[in-house]
PDB file of N, CA and C in Angstrom:
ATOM      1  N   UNK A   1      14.631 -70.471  54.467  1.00  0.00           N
ATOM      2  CA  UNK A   1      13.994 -69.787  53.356  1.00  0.00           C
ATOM      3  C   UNK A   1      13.087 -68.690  53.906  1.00  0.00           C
ATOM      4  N   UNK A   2      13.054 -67.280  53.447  1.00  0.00           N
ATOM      5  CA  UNK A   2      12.223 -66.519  53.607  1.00  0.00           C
ATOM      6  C   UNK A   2      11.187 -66.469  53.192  1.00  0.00           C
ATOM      7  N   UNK A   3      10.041 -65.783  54.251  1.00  0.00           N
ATOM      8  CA  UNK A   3       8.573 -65.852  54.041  1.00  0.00           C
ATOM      9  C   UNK A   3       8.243 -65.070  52.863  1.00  0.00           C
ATOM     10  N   UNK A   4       8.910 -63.954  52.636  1.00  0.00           N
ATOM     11  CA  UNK A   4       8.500 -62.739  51.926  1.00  0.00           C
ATOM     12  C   UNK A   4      10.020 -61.994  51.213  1.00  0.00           C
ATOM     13  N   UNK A   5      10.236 -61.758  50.294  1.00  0.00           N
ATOM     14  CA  UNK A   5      11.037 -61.343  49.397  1.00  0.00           C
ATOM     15  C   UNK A   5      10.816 -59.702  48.533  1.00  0.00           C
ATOM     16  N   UNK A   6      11.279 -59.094  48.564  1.00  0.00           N
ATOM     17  CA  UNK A   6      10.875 -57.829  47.726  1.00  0.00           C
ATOM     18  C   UNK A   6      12.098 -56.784  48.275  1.00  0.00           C
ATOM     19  N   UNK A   7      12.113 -56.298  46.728  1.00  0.00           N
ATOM     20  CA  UNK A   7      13.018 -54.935  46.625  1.00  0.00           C
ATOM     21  C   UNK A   7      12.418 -53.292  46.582  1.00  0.00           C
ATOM     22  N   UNK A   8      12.767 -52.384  46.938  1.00  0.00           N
ATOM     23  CA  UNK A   8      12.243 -51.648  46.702  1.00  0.00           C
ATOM     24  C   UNK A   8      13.358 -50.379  46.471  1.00  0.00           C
ATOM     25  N   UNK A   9      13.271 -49.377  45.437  1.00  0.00           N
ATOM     26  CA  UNK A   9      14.167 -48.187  45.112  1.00  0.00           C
ATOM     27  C   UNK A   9      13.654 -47.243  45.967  1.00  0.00           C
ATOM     28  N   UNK A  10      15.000 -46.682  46.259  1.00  0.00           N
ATOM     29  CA  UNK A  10      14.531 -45.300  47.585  1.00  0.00           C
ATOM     30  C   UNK A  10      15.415 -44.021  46.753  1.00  0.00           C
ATOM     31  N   UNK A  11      15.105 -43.051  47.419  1.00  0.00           N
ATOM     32  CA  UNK A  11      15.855 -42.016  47.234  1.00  0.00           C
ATOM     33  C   UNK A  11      16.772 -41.148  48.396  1.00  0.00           C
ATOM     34  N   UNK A  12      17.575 -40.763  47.865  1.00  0.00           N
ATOM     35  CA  UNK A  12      18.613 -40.864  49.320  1.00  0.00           C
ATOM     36  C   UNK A  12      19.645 -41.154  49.299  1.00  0.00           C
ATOM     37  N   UNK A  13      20.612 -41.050  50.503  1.00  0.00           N
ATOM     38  CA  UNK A  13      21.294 -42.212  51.019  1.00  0.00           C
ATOM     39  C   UNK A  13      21.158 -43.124  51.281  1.00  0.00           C
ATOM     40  N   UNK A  14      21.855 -44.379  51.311  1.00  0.00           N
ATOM     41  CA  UNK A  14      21.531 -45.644  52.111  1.00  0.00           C
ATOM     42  C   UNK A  14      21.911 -45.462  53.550  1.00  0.00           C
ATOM     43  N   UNK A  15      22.771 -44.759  54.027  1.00  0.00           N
ATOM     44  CA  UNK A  15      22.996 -43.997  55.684  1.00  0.00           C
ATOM     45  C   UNK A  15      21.807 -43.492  56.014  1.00  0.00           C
ATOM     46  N   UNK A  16      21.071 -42.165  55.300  1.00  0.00           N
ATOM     47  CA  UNK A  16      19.478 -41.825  55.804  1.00  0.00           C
ATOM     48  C   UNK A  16      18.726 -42.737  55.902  1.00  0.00           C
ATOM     49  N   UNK A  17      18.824 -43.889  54.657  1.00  0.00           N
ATOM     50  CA  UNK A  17      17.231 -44.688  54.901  1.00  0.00           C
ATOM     51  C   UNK A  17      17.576 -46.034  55.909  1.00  0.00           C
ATOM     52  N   UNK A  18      19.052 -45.976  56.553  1.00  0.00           N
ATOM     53  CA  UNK A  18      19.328 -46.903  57.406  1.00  0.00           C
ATOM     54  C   UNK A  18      19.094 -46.553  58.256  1.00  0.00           C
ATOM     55  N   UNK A  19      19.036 -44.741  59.001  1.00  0.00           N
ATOM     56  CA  UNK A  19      18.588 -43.946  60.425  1.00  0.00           C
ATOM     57  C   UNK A  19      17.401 -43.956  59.906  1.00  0.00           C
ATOM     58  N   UNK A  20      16.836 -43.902  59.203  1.00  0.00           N
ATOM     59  CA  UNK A  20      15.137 -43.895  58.916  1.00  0.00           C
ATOM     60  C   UNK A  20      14.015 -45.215  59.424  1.00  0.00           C
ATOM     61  N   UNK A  21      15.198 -46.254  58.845  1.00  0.00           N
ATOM     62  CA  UNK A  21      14.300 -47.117  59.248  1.00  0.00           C
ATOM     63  C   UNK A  21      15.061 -47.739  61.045  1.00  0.00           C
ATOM     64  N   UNK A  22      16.175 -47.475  61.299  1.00  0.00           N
ATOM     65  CA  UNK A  22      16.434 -47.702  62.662  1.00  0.00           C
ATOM     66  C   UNK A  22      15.540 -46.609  63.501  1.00  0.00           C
ATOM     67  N   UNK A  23      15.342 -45.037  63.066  1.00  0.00           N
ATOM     68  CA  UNK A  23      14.118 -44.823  64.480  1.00  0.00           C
ATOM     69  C   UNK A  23      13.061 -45.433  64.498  1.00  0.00           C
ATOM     70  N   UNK A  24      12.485 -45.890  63.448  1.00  0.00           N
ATOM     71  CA  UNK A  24      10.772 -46.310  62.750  1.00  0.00           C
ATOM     72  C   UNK A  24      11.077 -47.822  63.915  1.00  0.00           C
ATOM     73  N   UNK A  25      11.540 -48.529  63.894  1.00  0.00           N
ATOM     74  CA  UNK A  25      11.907 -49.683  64.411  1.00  0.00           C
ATOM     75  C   UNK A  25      11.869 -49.310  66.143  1.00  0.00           C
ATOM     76  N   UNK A  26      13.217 -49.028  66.194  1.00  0.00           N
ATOM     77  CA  UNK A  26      13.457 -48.709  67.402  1.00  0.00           C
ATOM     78  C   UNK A  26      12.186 -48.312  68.300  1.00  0.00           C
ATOM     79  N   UNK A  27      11.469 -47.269  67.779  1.00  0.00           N
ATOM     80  CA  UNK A  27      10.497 -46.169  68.049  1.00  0.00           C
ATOM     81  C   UNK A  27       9.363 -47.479  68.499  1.00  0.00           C
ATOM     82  N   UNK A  28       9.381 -48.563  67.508  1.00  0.00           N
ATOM     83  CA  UNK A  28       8.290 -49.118  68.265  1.00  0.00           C
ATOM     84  C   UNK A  28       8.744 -50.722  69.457  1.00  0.00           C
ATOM     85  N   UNK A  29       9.587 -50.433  69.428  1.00  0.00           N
ATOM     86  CA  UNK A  29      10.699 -51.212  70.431  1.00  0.00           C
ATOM     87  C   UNK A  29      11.040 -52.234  69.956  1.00  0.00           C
ATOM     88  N   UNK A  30      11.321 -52.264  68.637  1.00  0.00           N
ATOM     89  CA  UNK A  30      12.580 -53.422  67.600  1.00  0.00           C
ATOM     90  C   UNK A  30      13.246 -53.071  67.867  1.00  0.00           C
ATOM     91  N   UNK A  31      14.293 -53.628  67.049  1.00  0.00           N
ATOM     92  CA  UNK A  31      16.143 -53.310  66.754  1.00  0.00           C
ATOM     93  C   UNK A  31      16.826 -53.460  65.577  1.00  0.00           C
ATOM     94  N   UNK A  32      17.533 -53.352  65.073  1.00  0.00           N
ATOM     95  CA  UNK A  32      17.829 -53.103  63.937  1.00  0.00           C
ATOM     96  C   UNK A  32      19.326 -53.356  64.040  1.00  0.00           C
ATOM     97  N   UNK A  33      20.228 -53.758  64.053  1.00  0.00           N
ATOM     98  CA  UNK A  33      21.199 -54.494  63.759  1.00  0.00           C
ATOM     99  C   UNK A  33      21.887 -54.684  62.193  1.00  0.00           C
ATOM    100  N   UNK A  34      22.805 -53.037  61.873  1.00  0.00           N
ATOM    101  CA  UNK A  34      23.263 -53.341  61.148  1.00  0.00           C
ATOM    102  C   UNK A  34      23.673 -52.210  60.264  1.00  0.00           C
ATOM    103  N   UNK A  35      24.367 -51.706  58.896  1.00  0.00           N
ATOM    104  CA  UNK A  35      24.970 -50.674  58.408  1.00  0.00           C
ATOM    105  C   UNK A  35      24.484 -50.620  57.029  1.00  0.00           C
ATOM    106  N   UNK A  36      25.082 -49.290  56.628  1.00  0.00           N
ATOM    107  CA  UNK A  36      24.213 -48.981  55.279  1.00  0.00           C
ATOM    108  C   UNK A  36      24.669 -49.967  54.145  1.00  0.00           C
ATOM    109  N   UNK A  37      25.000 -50.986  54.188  1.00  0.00           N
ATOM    110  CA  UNK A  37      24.997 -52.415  53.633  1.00  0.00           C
ATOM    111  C   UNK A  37      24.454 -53.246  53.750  1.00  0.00           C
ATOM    112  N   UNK A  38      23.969 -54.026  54.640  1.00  0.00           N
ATOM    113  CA  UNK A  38      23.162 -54.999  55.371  1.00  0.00           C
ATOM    114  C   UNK A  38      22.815 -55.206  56.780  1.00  0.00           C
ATOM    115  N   UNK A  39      21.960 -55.686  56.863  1.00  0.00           N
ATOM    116  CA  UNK A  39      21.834 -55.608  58.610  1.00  0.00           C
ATOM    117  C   UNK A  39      20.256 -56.714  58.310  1.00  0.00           C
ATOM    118  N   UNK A  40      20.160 -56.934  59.781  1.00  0.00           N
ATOM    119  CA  UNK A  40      18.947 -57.957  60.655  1.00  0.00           C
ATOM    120  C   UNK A  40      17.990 -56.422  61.214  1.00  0.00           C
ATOM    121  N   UNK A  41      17.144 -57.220  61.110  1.00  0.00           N
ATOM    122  CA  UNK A  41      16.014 -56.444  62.613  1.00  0.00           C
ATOM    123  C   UNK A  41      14.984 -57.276  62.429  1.00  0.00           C
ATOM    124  N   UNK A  42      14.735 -56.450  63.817  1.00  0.00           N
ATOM    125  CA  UNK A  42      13.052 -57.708  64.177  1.00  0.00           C
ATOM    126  C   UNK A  42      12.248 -56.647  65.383  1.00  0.00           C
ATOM    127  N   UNK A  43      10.722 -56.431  65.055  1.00  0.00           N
ATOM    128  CA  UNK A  43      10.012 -55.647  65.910  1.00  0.00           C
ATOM    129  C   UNK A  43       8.612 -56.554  66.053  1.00  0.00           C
ATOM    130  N   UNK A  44       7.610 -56.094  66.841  1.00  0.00           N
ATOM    131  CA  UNK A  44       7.001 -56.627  67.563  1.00  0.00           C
ATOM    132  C   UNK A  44       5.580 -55.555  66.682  1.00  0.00           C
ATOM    133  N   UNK A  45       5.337 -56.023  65.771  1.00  0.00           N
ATOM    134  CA  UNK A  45       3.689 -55.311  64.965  1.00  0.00           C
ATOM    135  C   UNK A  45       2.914 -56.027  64.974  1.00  0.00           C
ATOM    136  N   UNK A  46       1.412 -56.320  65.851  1.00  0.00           N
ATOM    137  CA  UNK A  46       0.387 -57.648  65.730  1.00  0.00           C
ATOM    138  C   UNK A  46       1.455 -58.966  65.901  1.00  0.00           C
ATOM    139  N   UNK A  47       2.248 -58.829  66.393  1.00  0.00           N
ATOM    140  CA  UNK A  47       3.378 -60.363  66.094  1.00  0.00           C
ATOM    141  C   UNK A  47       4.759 -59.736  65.916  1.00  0.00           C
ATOM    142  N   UNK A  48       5.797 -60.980  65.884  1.00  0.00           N
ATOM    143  CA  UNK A  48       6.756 -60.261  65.699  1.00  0.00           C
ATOM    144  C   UNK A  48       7.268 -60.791  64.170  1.00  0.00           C
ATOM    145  N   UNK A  49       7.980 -59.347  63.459  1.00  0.00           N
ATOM    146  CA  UNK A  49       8.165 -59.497  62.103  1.00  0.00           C
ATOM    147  C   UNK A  49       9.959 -59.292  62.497  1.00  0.00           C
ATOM    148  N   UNK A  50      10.703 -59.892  61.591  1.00  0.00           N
ATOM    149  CA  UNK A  50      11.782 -60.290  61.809  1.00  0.00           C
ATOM    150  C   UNK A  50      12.201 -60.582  60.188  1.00  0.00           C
ATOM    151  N   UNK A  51      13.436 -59.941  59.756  1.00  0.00           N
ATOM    152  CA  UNK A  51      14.406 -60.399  58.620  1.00  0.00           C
ATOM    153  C   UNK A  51      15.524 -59.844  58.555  1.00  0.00           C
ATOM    154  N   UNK A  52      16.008 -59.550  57.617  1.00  0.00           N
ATOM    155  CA  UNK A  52      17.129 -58.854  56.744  1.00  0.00           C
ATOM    156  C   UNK A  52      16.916 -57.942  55.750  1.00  0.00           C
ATOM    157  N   UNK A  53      18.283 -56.837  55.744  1.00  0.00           N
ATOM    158  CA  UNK A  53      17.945 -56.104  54.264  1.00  0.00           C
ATOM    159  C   UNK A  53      19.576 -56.089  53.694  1.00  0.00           C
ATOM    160  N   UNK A  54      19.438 -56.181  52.791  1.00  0.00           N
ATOM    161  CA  UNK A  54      21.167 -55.395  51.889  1.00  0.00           C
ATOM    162  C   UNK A  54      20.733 -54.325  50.841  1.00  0.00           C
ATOM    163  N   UNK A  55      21.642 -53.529  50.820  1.00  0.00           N
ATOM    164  CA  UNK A  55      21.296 -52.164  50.050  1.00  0.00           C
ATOM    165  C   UNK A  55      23.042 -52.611  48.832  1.00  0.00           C
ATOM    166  N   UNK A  56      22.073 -52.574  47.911  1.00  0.00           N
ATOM    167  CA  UNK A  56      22.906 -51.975  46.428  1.00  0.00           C
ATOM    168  C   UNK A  56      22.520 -50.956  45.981  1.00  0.00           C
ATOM    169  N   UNK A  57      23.547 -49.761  46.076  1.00  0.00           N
ATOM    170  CA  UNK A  57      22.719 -48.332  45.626  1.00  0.00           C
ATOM    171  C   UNK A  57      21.345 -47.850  45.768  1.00  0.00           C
ATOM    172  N   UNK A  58      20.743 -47.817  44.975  1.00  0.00           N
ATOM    173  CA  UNK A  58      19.321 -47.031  45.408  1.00  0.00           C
ATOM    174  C   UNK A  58      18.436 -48.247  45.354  1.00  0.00           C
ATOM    175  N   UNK A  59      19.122 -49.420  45.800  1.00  0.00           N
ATOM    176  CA  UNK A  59      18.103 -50.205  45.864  1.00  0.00           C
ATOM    177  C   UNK A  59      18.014 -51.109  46.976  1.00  0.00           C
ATOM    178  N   UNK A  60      16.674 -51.326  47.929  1.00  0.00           N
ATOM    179  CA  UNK A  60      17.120 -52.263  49.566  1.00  0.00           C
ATOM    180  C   UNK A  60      16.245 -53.848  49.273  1.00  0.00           C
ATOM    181  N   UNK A  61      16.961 -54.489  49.608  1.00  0.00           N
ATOM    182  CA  UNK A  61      16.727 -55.980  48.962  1.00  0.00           C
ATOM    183  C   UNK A  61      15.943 -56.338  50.544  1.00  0.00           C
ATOM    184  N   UNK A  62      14.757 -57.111  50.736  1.00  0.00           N
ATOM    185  CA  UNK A  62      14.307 -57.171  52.075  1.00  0.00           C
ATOM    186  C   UNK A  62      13.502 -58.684  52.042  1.00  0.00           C
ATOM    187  N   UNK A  63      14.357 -58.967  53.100  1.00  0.00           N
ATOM    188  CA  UNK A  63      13.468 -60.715  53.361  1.00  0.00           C
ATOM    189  C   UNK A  63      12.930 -60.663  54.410  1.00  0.00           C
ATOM    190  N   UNK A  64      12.159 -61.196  54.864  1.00  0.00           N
ATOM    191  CA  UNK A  64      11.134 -61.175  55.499  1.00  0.00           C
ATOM    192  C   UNK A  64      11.087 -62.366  56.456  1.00  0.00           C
ATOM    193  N   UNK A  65      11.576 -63.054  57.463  1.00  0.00           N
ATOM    194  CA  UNK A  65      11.871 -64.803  58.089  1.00  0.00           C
ATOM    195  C   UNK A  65      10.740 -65.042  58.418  1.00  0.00           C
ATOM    196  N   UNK A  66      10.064 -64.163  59.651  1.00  0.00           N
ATOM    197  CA  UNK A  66       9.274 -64.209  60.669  1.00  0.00           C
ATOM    198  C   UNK A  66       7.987 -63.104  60.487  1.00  0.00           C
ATOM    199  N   UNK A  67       7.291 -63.119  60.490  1.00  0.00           N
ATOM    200  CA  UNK A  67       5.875 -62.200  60.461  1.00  0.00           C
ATOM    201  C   UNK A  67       4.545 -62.545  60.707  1.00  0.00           C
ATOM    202  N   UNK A  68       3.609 -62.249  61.514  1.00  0.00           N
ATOM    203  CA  UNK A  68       2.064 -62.179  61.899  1.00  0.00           C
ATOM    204  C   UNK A  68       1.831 -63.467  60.786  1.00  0.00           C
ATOM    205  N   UNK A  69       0.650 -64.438  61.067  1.00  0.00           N
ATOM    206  CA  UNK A  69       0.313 -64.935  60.436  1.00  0.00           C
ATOM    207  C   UNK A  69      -1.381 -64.427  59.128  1.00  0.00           C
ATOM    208  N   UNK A  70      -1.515 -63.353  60.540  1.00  0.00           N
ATOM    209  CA  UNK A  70      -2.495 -62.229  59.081  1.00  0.00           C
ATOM    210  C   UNK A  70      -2.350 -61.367  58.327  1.00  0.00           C
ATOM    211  N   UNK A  71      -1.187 -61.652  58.533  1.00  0.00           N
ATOM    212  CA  UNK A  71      -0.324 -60.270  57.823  1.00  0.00           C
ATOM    213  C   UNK A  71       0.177 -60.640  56.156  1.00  0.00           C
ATOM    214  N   UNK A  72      -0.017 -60.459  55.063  1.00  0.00           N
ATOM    215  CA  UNK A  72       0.364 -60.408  53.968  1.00  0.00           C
ATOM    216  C   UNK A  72       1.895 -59.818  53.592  1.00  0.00           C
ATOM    217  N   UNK A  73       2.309 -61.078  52.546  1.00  0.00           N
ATOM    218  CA  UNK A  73       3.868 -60.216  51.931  1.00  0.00           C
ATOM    219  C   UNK A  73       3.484 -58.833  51.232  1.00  0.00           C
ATOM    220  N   UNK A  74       2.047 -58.889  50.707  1.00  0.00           N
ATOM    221  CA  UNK A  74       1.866 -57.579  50.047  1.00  0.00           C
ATOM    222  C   UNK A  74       1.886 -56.400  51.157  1.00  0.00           C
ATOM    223  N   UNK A  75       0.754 -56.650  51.815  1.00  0.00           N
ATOM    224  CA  UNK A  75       0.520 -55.403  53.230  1.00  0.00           C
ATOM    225  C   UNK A  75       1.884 -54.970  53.830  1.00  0.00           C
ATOM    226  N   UNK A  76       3.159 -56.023  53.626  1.00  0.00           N
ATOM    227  CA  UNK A  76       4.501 -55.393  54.334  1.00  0.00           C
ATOM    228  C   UNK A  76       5.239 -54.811  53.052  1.00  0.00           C
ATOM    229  N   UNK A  77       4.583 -55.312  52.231  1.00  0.00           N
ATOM    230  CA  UNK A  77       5.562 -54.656  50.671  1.00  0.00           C
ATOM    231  C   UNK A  77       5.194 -53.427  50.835  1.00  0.00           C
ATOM    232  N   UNK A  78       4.125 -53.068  50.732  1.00  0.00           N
ATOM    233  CA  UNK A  78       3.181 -51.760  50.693  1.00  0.00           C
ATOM    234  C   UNK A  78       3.224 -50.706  51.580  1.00  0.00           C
ATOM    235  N   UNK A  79       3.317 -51.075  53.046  1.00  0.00           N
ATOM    236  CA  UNK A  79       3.626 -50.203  54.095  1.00  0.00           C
ATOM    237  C   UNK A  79       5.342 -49.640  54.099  1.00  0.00           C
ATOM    238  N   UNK A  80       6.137 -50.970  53.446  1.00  0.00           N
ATOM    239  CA  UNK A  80       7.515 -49.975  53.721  1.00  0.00           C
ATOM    240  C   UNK A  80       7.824 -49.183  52.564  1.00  0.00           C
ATOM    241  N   UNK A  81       7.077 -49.789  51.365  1.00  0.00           N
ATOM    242  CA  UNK A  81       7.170 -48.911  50.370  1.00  0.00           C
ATOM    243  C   UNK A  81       6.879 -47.213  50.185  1.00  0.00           C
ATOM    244  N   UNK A  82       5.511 -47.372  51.024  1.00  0.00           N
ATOM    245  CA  UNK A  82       5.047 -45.640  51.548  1.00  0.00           C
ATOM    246  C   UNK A  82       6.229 -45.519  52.380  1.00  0.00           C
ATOM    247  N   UNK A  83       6.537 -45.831  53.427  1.00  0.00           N
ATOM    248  CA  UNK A  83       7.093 -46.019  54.903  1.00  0.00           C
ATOM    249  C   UNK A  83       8.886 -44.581  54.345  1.00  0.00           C
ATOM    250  N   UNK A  84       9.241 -45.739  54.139  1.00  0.00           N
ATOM    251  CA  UNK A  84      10.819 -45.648  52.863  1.00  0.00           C
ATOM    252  C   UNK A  84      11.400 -44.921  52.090  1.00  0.00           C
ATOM    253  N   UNK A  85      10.096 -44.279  51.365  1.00  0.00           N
ATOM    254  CA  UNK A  85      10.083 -43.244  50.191  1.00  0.00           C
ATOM    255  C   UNK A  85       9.617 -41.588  50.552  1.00  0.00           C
ATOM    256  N   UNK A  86       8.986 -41.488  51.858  1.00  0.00           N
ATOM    257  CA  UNK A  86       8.790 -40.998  52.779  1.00  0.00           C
ATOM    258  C   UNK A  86       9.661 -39.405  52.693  1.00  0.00           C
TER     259      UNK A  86
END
């Protein structure tokens, strides 16, 4: 069961906001594992945060497994929401 659950609408492609969020990741030495359908990643922020996303059209479905224990589902809702829309 996931820690954290939330959707969020982007604008775009789901190909851009899949290279969007693979440099953002990468960049801080995660990985990202996966296509403008679904995919895994997991990076290393205060802790390491780790889930899944699937994209239905303009919309990316995101679970959350693994994350900081001071870290809030809101504070990660919130950052990829700015992050995403970008």
């Amino acid at each position: 069961m996931s820690k954290c659950n939330f959707s969020i609408t982007f604008a775009g492609s789901p190909d851009g906001l899949v290279n969007k969020m693979r440099t953002a990741i990468e960049g801080q030495g995660g990985m990202l594992n996966g296509d403008p359908f679904a995919g895994t990643f997991e990076v290393s922020i205060l802790g390491t945060l780790s889930g899944s996303y699937a994209i239905t059209g303009q919309q990316i479905n995101i679970d959350i497994d693994s994350k900081p224990i001071f870290v809030s589902c809101n504070q990660i809702e919130n950052f990829l929401k700015e992050r995403l829309n970008k």
